[in-house]
Protein backbone atom coordinates (compact mmCIF):
# COMPACT_ATOMS: atom_id res chain seq x y z
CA UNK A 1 179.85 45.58 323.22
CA UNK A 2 181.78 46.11 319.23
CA UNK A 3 180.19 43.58 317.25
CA UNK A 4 182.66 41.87 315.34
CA UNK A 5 182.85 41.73 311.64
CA UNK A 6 182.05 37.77 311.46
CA UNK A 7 179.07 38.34 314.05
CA UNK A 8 178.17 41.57 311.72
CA UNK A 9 178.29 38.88 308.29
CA UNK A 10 176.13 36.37 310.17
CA UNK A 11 173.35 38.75 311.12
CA UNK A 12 173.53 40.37 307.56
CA UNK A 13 173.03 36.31 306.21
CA UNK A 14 170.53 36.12 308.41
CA UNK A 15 168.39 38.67 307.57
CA UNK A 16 169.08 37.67 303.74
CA UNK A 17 168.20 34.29 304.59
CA UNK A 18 164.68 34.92 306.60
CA UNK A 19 164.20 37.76 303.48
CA UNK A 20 164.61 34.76 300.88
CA UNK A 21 162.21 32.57 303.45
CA UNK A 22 159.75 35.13 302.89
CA UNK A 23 160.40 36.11 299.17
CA UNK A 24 159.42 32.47 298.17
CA UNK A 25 156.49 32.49 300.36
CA UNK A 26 154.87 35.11 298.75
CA UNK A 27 156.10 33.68 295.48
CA UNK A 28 154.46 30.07 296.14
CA UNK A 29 151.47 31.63 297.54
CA UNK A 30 151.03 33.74 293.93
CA UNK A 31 151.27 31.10 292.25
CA UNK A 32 149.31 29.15 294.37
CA UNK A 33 146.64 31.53 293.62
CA UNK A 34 147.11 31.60 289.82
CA UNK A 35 146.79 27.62 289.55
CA UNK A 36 143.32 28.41 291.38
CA UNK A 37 141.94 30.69 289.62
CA UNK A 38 142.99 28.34 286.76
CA UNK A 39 141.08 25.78 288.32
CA UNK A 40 137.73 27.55 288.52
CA UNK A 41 137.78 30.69 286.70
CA UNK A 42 137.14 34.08 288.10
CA UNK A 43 134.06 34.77 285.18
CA UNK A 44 132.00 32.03 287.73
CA UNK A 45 129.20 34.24 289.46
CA UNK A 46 128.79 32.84 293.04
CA UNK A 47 125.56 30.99 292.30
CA UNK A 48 124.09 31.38 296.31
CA UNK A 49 125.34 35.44 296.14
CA UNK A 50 123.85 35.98 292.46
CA UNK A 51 121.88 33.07 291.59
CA UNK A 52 120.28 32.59 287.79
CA UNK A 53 116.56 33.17 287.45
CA UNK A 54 114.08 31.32 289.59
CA UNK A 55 113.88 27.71 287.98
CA UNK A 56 110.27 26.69 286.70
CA UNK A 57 108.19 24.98 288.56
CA UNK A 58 108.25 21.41 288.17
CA UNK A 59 104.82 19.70 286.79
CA UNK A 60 104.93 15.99 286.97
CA UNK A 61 102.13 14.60 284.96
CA UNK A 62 99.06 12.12 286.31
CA UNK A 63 96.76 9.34 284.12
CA UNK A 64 93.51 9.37 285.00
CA UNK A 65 91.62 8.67 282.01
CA UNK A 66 87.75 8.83 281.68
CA UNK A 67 87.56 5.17 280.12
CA UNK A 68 83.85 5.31 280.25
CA UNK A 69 81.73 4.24 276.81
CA UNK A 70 80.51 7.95 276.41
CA UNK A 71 84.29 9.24 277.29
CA UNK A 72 85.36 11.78 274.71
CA UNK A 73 86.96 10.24 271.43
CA UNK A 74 90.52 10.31 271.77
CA UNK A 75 90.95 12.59 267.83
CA UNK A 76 88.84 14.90 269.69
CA UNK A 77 90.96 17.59 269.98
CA UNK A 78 89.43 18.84 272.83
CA UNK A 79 90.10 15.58 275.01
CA UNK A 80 92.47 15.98 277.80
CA UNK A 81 95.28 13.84 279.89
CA UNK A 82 96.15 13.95 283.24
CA UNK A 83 98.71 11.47 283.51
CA UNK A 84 99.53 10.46 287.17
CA UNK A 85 103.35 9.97 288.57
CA UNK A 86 103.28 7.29 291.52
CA UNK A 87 106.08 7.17 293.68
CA UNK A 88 108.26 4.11 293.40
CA UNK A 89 107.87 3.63 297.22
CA UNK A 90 103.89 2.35 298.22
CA UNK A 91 104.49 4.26 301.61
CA UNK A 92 104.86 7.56 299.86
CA UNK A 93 101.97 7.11 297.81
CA UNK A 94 99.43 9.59 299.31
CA UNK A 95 102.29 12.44 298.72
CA UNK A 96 100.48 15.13 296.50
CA UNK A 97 101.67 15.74 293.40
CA UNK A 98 100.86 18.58 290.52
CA UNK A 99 99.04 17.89 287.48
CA UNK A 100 99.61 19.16 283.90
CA UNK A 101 96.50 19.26 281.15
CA UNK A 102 97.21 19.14 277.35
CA UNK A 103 95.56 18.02 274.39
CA UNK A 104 95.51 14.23 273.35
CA UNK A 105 97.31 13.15 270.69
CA UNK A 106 95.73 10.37 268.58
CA UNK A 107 96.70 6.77 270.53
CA UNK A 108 97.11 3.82 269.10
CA UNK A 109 94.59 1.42 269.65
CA UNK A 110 96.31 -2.04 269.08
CA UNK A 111 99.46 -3.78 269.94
CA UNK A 112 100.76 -3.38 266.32
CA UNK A 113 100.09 0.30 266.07
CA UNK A 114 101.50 0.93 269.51
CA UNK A 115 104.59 -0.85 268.56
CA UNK A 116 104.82 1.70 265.46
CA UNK A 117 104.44 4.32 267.14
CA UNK A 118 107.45 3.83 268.99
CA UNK A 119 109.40 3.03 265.47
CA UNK A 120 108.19 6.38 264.42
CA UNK A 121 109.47 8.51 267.50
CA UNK A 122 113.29 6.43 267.13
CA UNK A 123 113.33 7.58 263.17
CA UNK A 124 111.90 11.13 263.94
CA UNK A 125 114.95 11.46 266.28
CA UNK A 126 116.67 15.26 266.17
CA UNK A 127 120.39 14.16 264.55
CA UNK A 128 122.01 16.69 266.63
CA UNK A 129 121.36 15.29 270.12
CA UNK A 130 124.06 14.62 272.20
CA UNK A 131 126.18 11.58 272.05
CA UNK A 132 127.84 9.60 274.74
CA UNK A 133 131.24 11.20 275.51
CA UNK A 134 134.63 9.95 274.26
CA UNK A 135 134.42 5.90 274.85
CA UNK A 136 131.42 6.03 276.29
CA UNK A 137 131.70 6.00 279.72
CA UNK A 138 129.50 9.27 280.76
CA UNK A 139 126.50 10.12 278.43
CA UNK A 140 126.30 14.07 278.02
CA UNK A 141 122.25 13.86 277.79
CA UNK A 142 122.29 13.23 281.88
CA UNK A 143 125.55 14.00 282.79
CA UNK A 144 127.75 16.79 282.91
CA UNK A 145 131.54 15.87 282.45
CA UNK A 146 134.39 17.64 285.02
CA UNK A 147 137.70 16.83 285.04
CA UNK A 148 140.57 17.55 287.14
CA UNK A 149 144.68 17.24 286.21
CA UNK A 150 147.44 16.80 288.41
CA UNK A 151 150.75 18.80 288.27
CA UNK A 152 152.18 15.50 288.91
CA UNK A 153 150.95 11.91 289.22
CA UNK A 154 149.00 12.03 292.67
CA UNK A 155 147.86 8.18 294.44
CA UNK A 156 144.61 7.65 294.35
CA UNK A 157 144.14 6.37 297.94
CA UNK A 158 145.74 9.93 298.85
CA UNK A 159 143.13 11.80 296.64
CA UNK A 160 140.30 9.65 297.76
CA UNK A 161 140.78 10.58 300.96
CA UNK A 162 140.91 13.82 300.60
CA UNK A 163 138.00 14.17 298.34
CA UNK A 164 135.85 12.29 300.77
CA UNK A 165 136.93 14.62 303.11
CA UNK A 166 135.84 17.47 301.42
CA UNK A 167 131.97 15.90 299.83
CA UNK A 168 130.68 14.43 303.21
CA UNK A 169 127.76 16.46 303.06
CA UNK A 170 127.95 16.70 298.79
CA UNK A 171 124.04 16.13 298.19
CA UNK A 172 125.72 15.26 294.39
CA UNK A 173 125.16 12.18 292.79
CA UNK A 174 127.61 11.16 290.68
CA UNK A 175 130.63 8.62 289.33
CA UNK A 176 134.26 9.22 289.39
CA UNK A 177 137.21 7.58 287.67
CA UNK A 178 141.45 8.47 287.63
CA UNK A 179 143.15 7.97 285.02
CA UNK A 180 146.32 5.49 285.16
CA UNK A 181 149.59 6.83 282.60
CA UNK A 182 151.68 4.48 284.40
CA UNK A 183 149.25 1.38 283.83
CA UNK A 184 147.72 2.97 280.72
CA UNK A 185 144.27 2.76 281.45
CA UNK A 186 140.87 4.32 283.79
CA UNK A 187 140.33 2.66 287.07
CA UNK A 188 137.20 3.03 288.78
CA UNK A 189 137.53 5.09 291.86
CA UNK A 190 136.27 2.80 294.65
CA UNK A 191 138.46 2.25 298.82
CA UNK A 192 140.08 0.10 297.00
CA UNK A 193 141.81 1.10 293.93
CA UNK A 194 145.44 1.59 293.63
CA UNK A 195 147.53 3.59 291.10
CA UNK A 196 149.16 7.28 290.39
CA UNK A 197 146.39 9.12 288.57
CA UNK A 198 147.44 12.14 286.55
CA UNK A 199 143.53 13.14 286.04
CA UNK A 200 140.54 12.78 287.47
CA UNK A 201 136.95 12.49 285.79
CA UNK A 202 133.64 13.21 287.36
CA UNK A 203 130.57 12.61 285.77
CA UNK A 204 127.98 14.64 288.11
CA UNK A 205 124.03 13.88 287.17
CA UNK A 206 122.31 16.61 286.27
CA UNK A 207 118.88 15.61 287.93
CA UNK A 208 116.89 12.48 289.06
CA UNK A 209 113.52 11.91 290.68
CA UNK A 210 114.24 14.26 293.89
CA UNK A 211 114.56 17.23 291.01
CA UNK A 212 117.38 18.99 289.25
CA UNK A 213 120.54 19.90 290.02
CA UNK A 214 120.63 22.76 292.22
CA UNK A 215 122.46 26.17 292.99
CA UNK A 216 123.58 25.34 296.00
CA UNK A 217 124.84 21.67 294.97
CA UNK A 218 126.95 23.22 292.17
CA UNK A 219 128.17 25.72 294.44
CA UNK A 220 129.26 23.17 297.36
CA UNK A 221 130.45 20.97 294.25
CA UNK A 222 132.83 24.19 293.22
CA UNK A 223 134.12 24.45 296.93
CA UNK A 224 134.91 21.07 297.41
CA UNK A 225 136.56 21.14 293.99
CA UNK A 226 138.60 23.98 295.09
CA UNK A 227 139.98 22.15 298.06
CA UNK A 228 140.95 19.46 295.42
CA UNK A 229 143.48 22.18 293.70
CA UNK A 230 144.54 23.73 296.23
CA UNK A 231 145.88 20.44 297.76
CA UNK A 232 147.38 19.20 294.85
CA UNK A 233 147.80 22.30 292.81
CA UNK A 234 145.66 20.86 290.53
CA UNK A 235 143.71 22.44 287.17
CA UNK A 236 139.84 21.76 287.65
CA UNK A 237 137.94 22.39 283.94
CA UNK A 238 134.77 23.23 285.47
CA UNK A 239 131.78 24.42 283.13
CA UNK A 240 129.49 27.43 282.94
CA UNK A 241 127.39 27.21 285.82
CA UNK A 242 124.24 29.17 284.12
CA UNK A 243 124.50 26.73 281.33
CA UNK A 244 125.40 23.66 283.82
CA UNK A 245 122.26 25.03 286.02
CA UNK A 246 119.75 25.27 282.48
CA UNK A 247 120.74 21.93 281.01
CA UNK A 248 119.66 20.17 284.83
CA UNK A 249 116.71 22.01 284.94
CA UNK A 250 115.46 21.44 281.57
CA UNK A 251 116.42 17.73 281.49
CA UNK A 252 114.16 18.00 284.91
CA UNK A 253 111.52 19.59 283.09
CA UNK A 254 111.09 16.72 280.20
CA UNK A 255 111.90 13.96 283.00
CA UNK A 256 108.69 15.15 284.90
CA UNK A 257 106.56 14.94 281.46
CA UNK A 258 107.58 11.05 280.73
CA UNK A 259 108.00 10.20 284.56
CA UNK A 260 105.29 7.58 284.45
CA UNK A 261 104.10 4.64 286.41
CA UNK A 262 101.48 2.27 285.38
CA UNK A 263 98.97 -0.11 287.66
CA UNK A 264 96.67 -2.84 287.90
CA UNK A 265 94.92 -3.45 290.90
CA UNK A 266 93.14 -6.70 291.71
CA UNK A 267 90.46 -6.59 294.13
CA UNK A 268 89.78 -9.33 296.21
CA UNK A 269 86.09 -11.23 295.85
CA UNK A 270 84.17 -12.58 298.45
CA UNK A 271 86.81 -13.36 300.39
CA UNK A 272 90.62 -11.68 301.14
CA UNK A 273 93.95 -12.86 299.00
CA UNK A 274 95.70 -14.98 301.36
CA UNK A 275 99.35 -14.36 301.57
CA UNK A 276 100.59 -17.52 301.46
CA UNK A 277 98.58 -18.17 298.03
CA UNK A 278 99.63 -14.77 296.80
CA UNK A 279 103.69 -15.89 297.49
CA UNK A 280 103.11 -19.13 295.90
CA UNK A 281 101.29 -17.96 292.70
CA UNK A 282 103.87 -15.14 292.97
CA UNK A 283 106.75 -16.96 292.98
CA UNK A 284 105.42 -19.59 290.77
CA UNK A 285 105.38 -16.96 288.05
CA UNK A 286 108.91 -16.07 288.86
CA UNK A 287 108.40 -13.40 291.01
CA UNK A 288 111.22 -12.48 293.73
CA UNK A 289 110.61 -11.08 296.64
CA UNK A 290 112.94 -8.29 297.82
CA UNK A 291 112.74 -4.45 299.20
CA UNK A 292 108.99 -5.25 300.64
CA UNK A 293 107.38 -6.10 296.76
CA UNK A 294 107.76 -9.02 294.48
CA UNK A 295 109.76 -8.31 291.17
CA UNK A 296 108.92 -9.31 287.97
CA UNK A 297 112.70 -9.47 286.90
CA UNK A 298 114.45 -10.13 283.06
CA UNK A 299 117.58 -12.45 282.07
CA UNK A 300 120.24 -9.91 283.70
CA UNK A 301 117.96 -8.97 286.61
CA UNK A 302 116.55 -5.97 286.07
CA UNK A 303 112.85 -5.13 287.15
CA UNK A 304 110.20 -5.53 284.56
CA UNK A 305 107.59 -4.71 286.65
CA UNK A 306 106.50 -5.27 290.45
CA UNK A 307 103.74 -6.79 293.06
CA UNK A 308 102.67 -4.56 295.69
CA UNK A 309 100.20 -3.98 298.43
CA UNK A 310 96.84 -2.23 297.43
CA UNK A 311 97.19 -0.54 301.03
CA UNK A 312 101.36 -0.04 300.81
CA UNK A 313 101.81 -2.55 303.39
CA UNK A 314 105.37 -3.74 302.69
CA UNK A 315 105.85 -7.73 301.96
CA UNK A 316 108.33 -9.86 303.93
CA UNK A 317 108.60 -13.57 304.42
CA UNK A 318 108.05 -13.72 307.86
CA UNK A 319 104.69 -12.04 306.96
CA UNK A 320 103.28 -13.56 304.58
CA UNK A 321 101.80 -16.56 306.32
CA UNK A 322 99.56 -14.62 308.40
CA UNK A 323 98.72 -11.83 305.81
CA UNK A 324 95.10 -11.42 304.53
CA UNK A 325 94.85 -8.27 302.36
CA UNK A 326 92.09 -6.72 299.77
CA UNK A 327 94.17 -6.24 296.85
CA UNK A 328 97.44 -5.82 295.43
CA UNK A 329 98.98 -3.35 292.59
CA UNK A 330 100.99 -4.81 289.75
CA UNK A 331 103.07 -1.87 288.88
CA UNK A 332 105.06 -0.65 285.36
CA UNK A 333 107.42 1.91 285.63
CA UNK A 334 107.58 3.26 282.48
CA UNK A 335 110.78 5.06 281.82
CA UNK A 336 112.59 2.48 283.44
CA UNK A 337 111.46 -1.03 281.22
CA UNK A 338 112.63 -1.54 277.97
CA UNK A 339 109.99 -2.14 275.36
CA UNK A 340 107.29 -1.06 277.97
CA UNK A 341 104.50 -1.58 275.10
CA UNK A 342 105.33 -5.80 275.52
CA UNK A 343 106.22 -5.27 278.92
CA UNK A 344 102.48 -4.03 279.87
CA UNK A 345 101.24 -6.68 277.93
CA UNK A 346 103.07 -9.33 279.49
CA UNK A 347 101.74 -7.31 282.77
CA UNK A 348 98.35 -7.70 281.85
CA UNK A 349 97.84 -11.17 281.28
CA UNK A 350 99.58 -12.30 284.73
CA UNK A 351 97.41 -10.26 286.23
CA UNK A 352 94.45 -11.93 284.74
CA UNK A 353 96.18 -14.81 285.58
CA UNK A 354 96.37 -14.02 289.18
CA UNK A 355 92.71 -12.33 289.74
CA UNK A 356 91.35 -15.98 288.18
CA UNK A 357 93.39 -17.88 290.49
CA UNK A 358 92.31 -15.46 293.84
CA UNK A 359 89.25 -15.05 292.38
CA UNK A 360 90.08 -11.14 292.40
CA UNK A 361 89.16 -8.53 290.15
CA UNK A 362 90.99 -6.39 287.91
CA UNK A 363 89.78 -2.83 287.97
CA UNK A 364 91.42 1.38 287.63
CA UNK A 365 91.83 3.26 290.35
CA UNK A 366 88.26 3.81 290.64
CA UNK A 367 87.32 0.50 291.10
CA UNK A 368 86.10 -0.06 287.60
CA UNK A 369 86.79 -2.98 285.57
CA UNK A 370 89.15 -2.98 282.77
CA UNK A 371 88.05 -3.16 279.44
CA UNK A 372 89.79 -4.48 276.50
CA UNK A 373 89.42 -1.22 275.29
CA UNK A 374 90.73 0.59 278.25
CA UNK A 375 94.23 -1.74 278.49
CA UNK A 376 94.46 -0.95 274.41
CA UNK A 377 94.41 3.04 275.65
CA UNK A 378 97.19 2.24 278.31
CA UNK A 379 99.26 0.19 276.08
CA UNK A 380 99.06 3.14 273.77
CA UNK A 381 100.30 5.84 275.98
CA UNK A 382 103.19 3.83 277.53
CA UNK A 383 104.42 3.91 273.68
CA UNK A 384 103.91 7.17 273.61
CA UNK A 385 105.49 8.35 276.24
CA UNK A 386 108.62 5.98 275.65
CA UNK A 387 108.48 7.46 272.02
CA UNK A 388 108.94 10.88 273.61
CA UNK A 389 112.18 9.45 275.45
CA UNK A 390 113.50 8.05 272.30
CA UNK A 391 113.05 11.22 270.44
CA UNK A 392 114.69 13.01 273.29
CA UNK A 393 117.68 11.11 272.79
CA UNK A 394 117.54 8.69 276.50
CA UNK A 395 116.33 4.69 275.43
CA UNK A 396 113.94 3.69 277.85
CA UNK A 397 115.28 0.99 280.04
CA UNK A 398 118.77 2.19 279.46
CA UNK A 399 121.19 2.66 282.22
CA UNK A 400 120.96 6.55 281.30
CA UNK A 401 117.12 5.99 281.72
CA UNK A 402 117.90 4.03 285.28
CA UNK A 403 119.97 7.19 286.51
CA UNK A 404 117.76 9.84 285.20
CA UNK A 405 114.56 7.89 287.28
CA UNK A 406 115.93 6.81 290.32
């Protein structure tokens, strides 16, 4: 059969047609590519194929002073501190943990020199730390900022989704806002925000009490930021992952060396605390019970300090009727309280409030009773090691300080 000269013009169409199908293809999938590559950079090393050097080992410091009269003087340069981390959670308490030794520093010895010492560390502050970034909203000491931009304005249920998609099993902690042209503003990124965003703003944490920031978080952070442009052809500044990787693990590092909790344990007398006292005298001091302890809380709510079980046995109100215990813990956590100094003080008197009214006994860890002098040693070193914090450039107490110890 003569193929006609029409049928001969169609085929010839259609093989320019299917040729131009295929032409653009390849064109969109270049550039597809190129808006990658834009997004993370090729100069990245894989950090799971060719990771950085073996991080340090993390050393978490312990307090266990020798407060005994013929305990070496604390200018004696040959002194040592072991300064014990507890864990926030009294059924985690026996977990070991690793102990650091170093030379005393001179302590201060009463309230007023305590409270100086603090004033010194804020003056003696390095000028050049880092500040909070642009308005505020992420703080560069404990946070790394990323940001992503959209070709064009992309809605923000539509991204959410697909981000969630793609960080299901993200072990990342961190907060996200889009930014609004249309509306002029940032809108937190929560299920229920609406808008056109035409960027995108993560501020990932660079480490908290579980440890620092790791190679294979950053990586699965990369891929899942990846997806992100390659659905919406988007540009992804993401930073140097060696230096990204160094600043977690020495924020780690100096988080371990102020990561500090302080307690007072009050041994019952002759007879056990009842529980029902314990929640009235508790409570009567404006205690609140929640999470298994009673909280010692401020104006806005945030824990001063907290009541616990000597033998981590969690508190509840069903419980406490029938409870009958040896002791309890009143607990500081250092980094986490502002003013700690007046905070420990306040600490210490309602626990001599409480062991008069159970007719319990304050003592150490080793049973000993608490000297004037010994609480005046304490008091000194939770100055000291919220000076450090200052001086590093995180307030204690702070919401930076909440994020970097949780």
């Amino acid at each position: 059969m003569q193929l006609t000269e029409l049928q001969i013009g169609l085929i010839a169409l259609g093989v320019v047609g299917i040729g131009a199908v295929v032409g653009y293809n390849m064109w969109q999938e270049k550039r597809h590519r190129q808006t990658a590559e834009r997004a993370l950079g090729e100069t990245h090393a894989d950090v799971l194929i060719d990771p950085p050097d073996a991080p340090p080992r993390r050393l978490e410091p312990t307090l266990d002073f020798d407060l005994s009269d013929d305990a070496a003087p604390l200018s004696d340069p040959s002194a040592t501190q072991q300064v014990r981390r507890e864990t926030q959670d009294p059924m985690l308490a026996e977990e070991p943990v690793t102990d650091i030794t170093e030379p005393l520093a001179p302590v201060a010895a009463s309230p007023a020199e305590a409270d100086r010492t603090v004033a010194q560390w804020a003056t003696d502050a390095p000028p050049d730390a880092p500040e909070p970034m642009a308005d505020g909203w992420a703080d560069r000491q404990v946070e790394e900022l990323i940001t992503i931009e959209f070709e064009a304005p992309v809605a923000a249920t539509e991204f959410l989704r697909t981000w969630n998609d793609l960080t299901q099993t993200l072990a990342v902690t961190m907060r996200l806002r889009g930014r609004d042209e249309h509306a002029g503003r940032w809108l937190p990124l929560t299920a229920q925000t609406a808008g056109a965003l035409s960027k995108v703003e993560l501020a990932v944490q660079l480490a908290d009490r579980r440890g620092a920031l790791s190679e294979a978080s950053v990586s699965a952070l990369a891929h899942a930021l990846q997806g992100v442009a390659d659905r919406f052809l988007a540009v992804v500044h993401f930073p140097d992952v060696r230096e990204l990787l160094g600043r977690a693990r020495e924020l780690d590092s100096f988080a371990a060396s102020v990561d500090v909790q302080i307690g007072l344990n009050l041994v019952a007398g002759e007879s056990l605390i009842s529980g029902t006292k314990l929640r009235g005298l508790a409570e009567a001091q404006g205690f609140t019970l929640s999470g298994g302890q009673f909280h010692a809380r401020d104006d806005v709510g945030n824990t001063l300090y907290t009541l616990c079980s000597l033998d981590a046995e969690q508190f509840s109100a069903d419980t406490m009727k029938a409870l009958q215990t040896q002791g309890v813990t009143l607990l500081l956590d250092v980094p986490t309280v502002a003013d700690g100094a007046r905070q420990f003080d306040r600490m210490v008197m309602v626990a001599e409030q409480f062991a008069h009214t159970l007719g319990a006994k304050v003592v150490d860890d080793n049973r000993q009773p608490l000297s004037p002098a010994s609480l005046a040693l304490i008091r000194g070193k939770v100055a000291e090691f919220q000076g450090r914090m200052i001086q590093f450039g995180i307030k204690p107490g702070s919401e930076s300080a909440n994020r970097l110890f949780s």
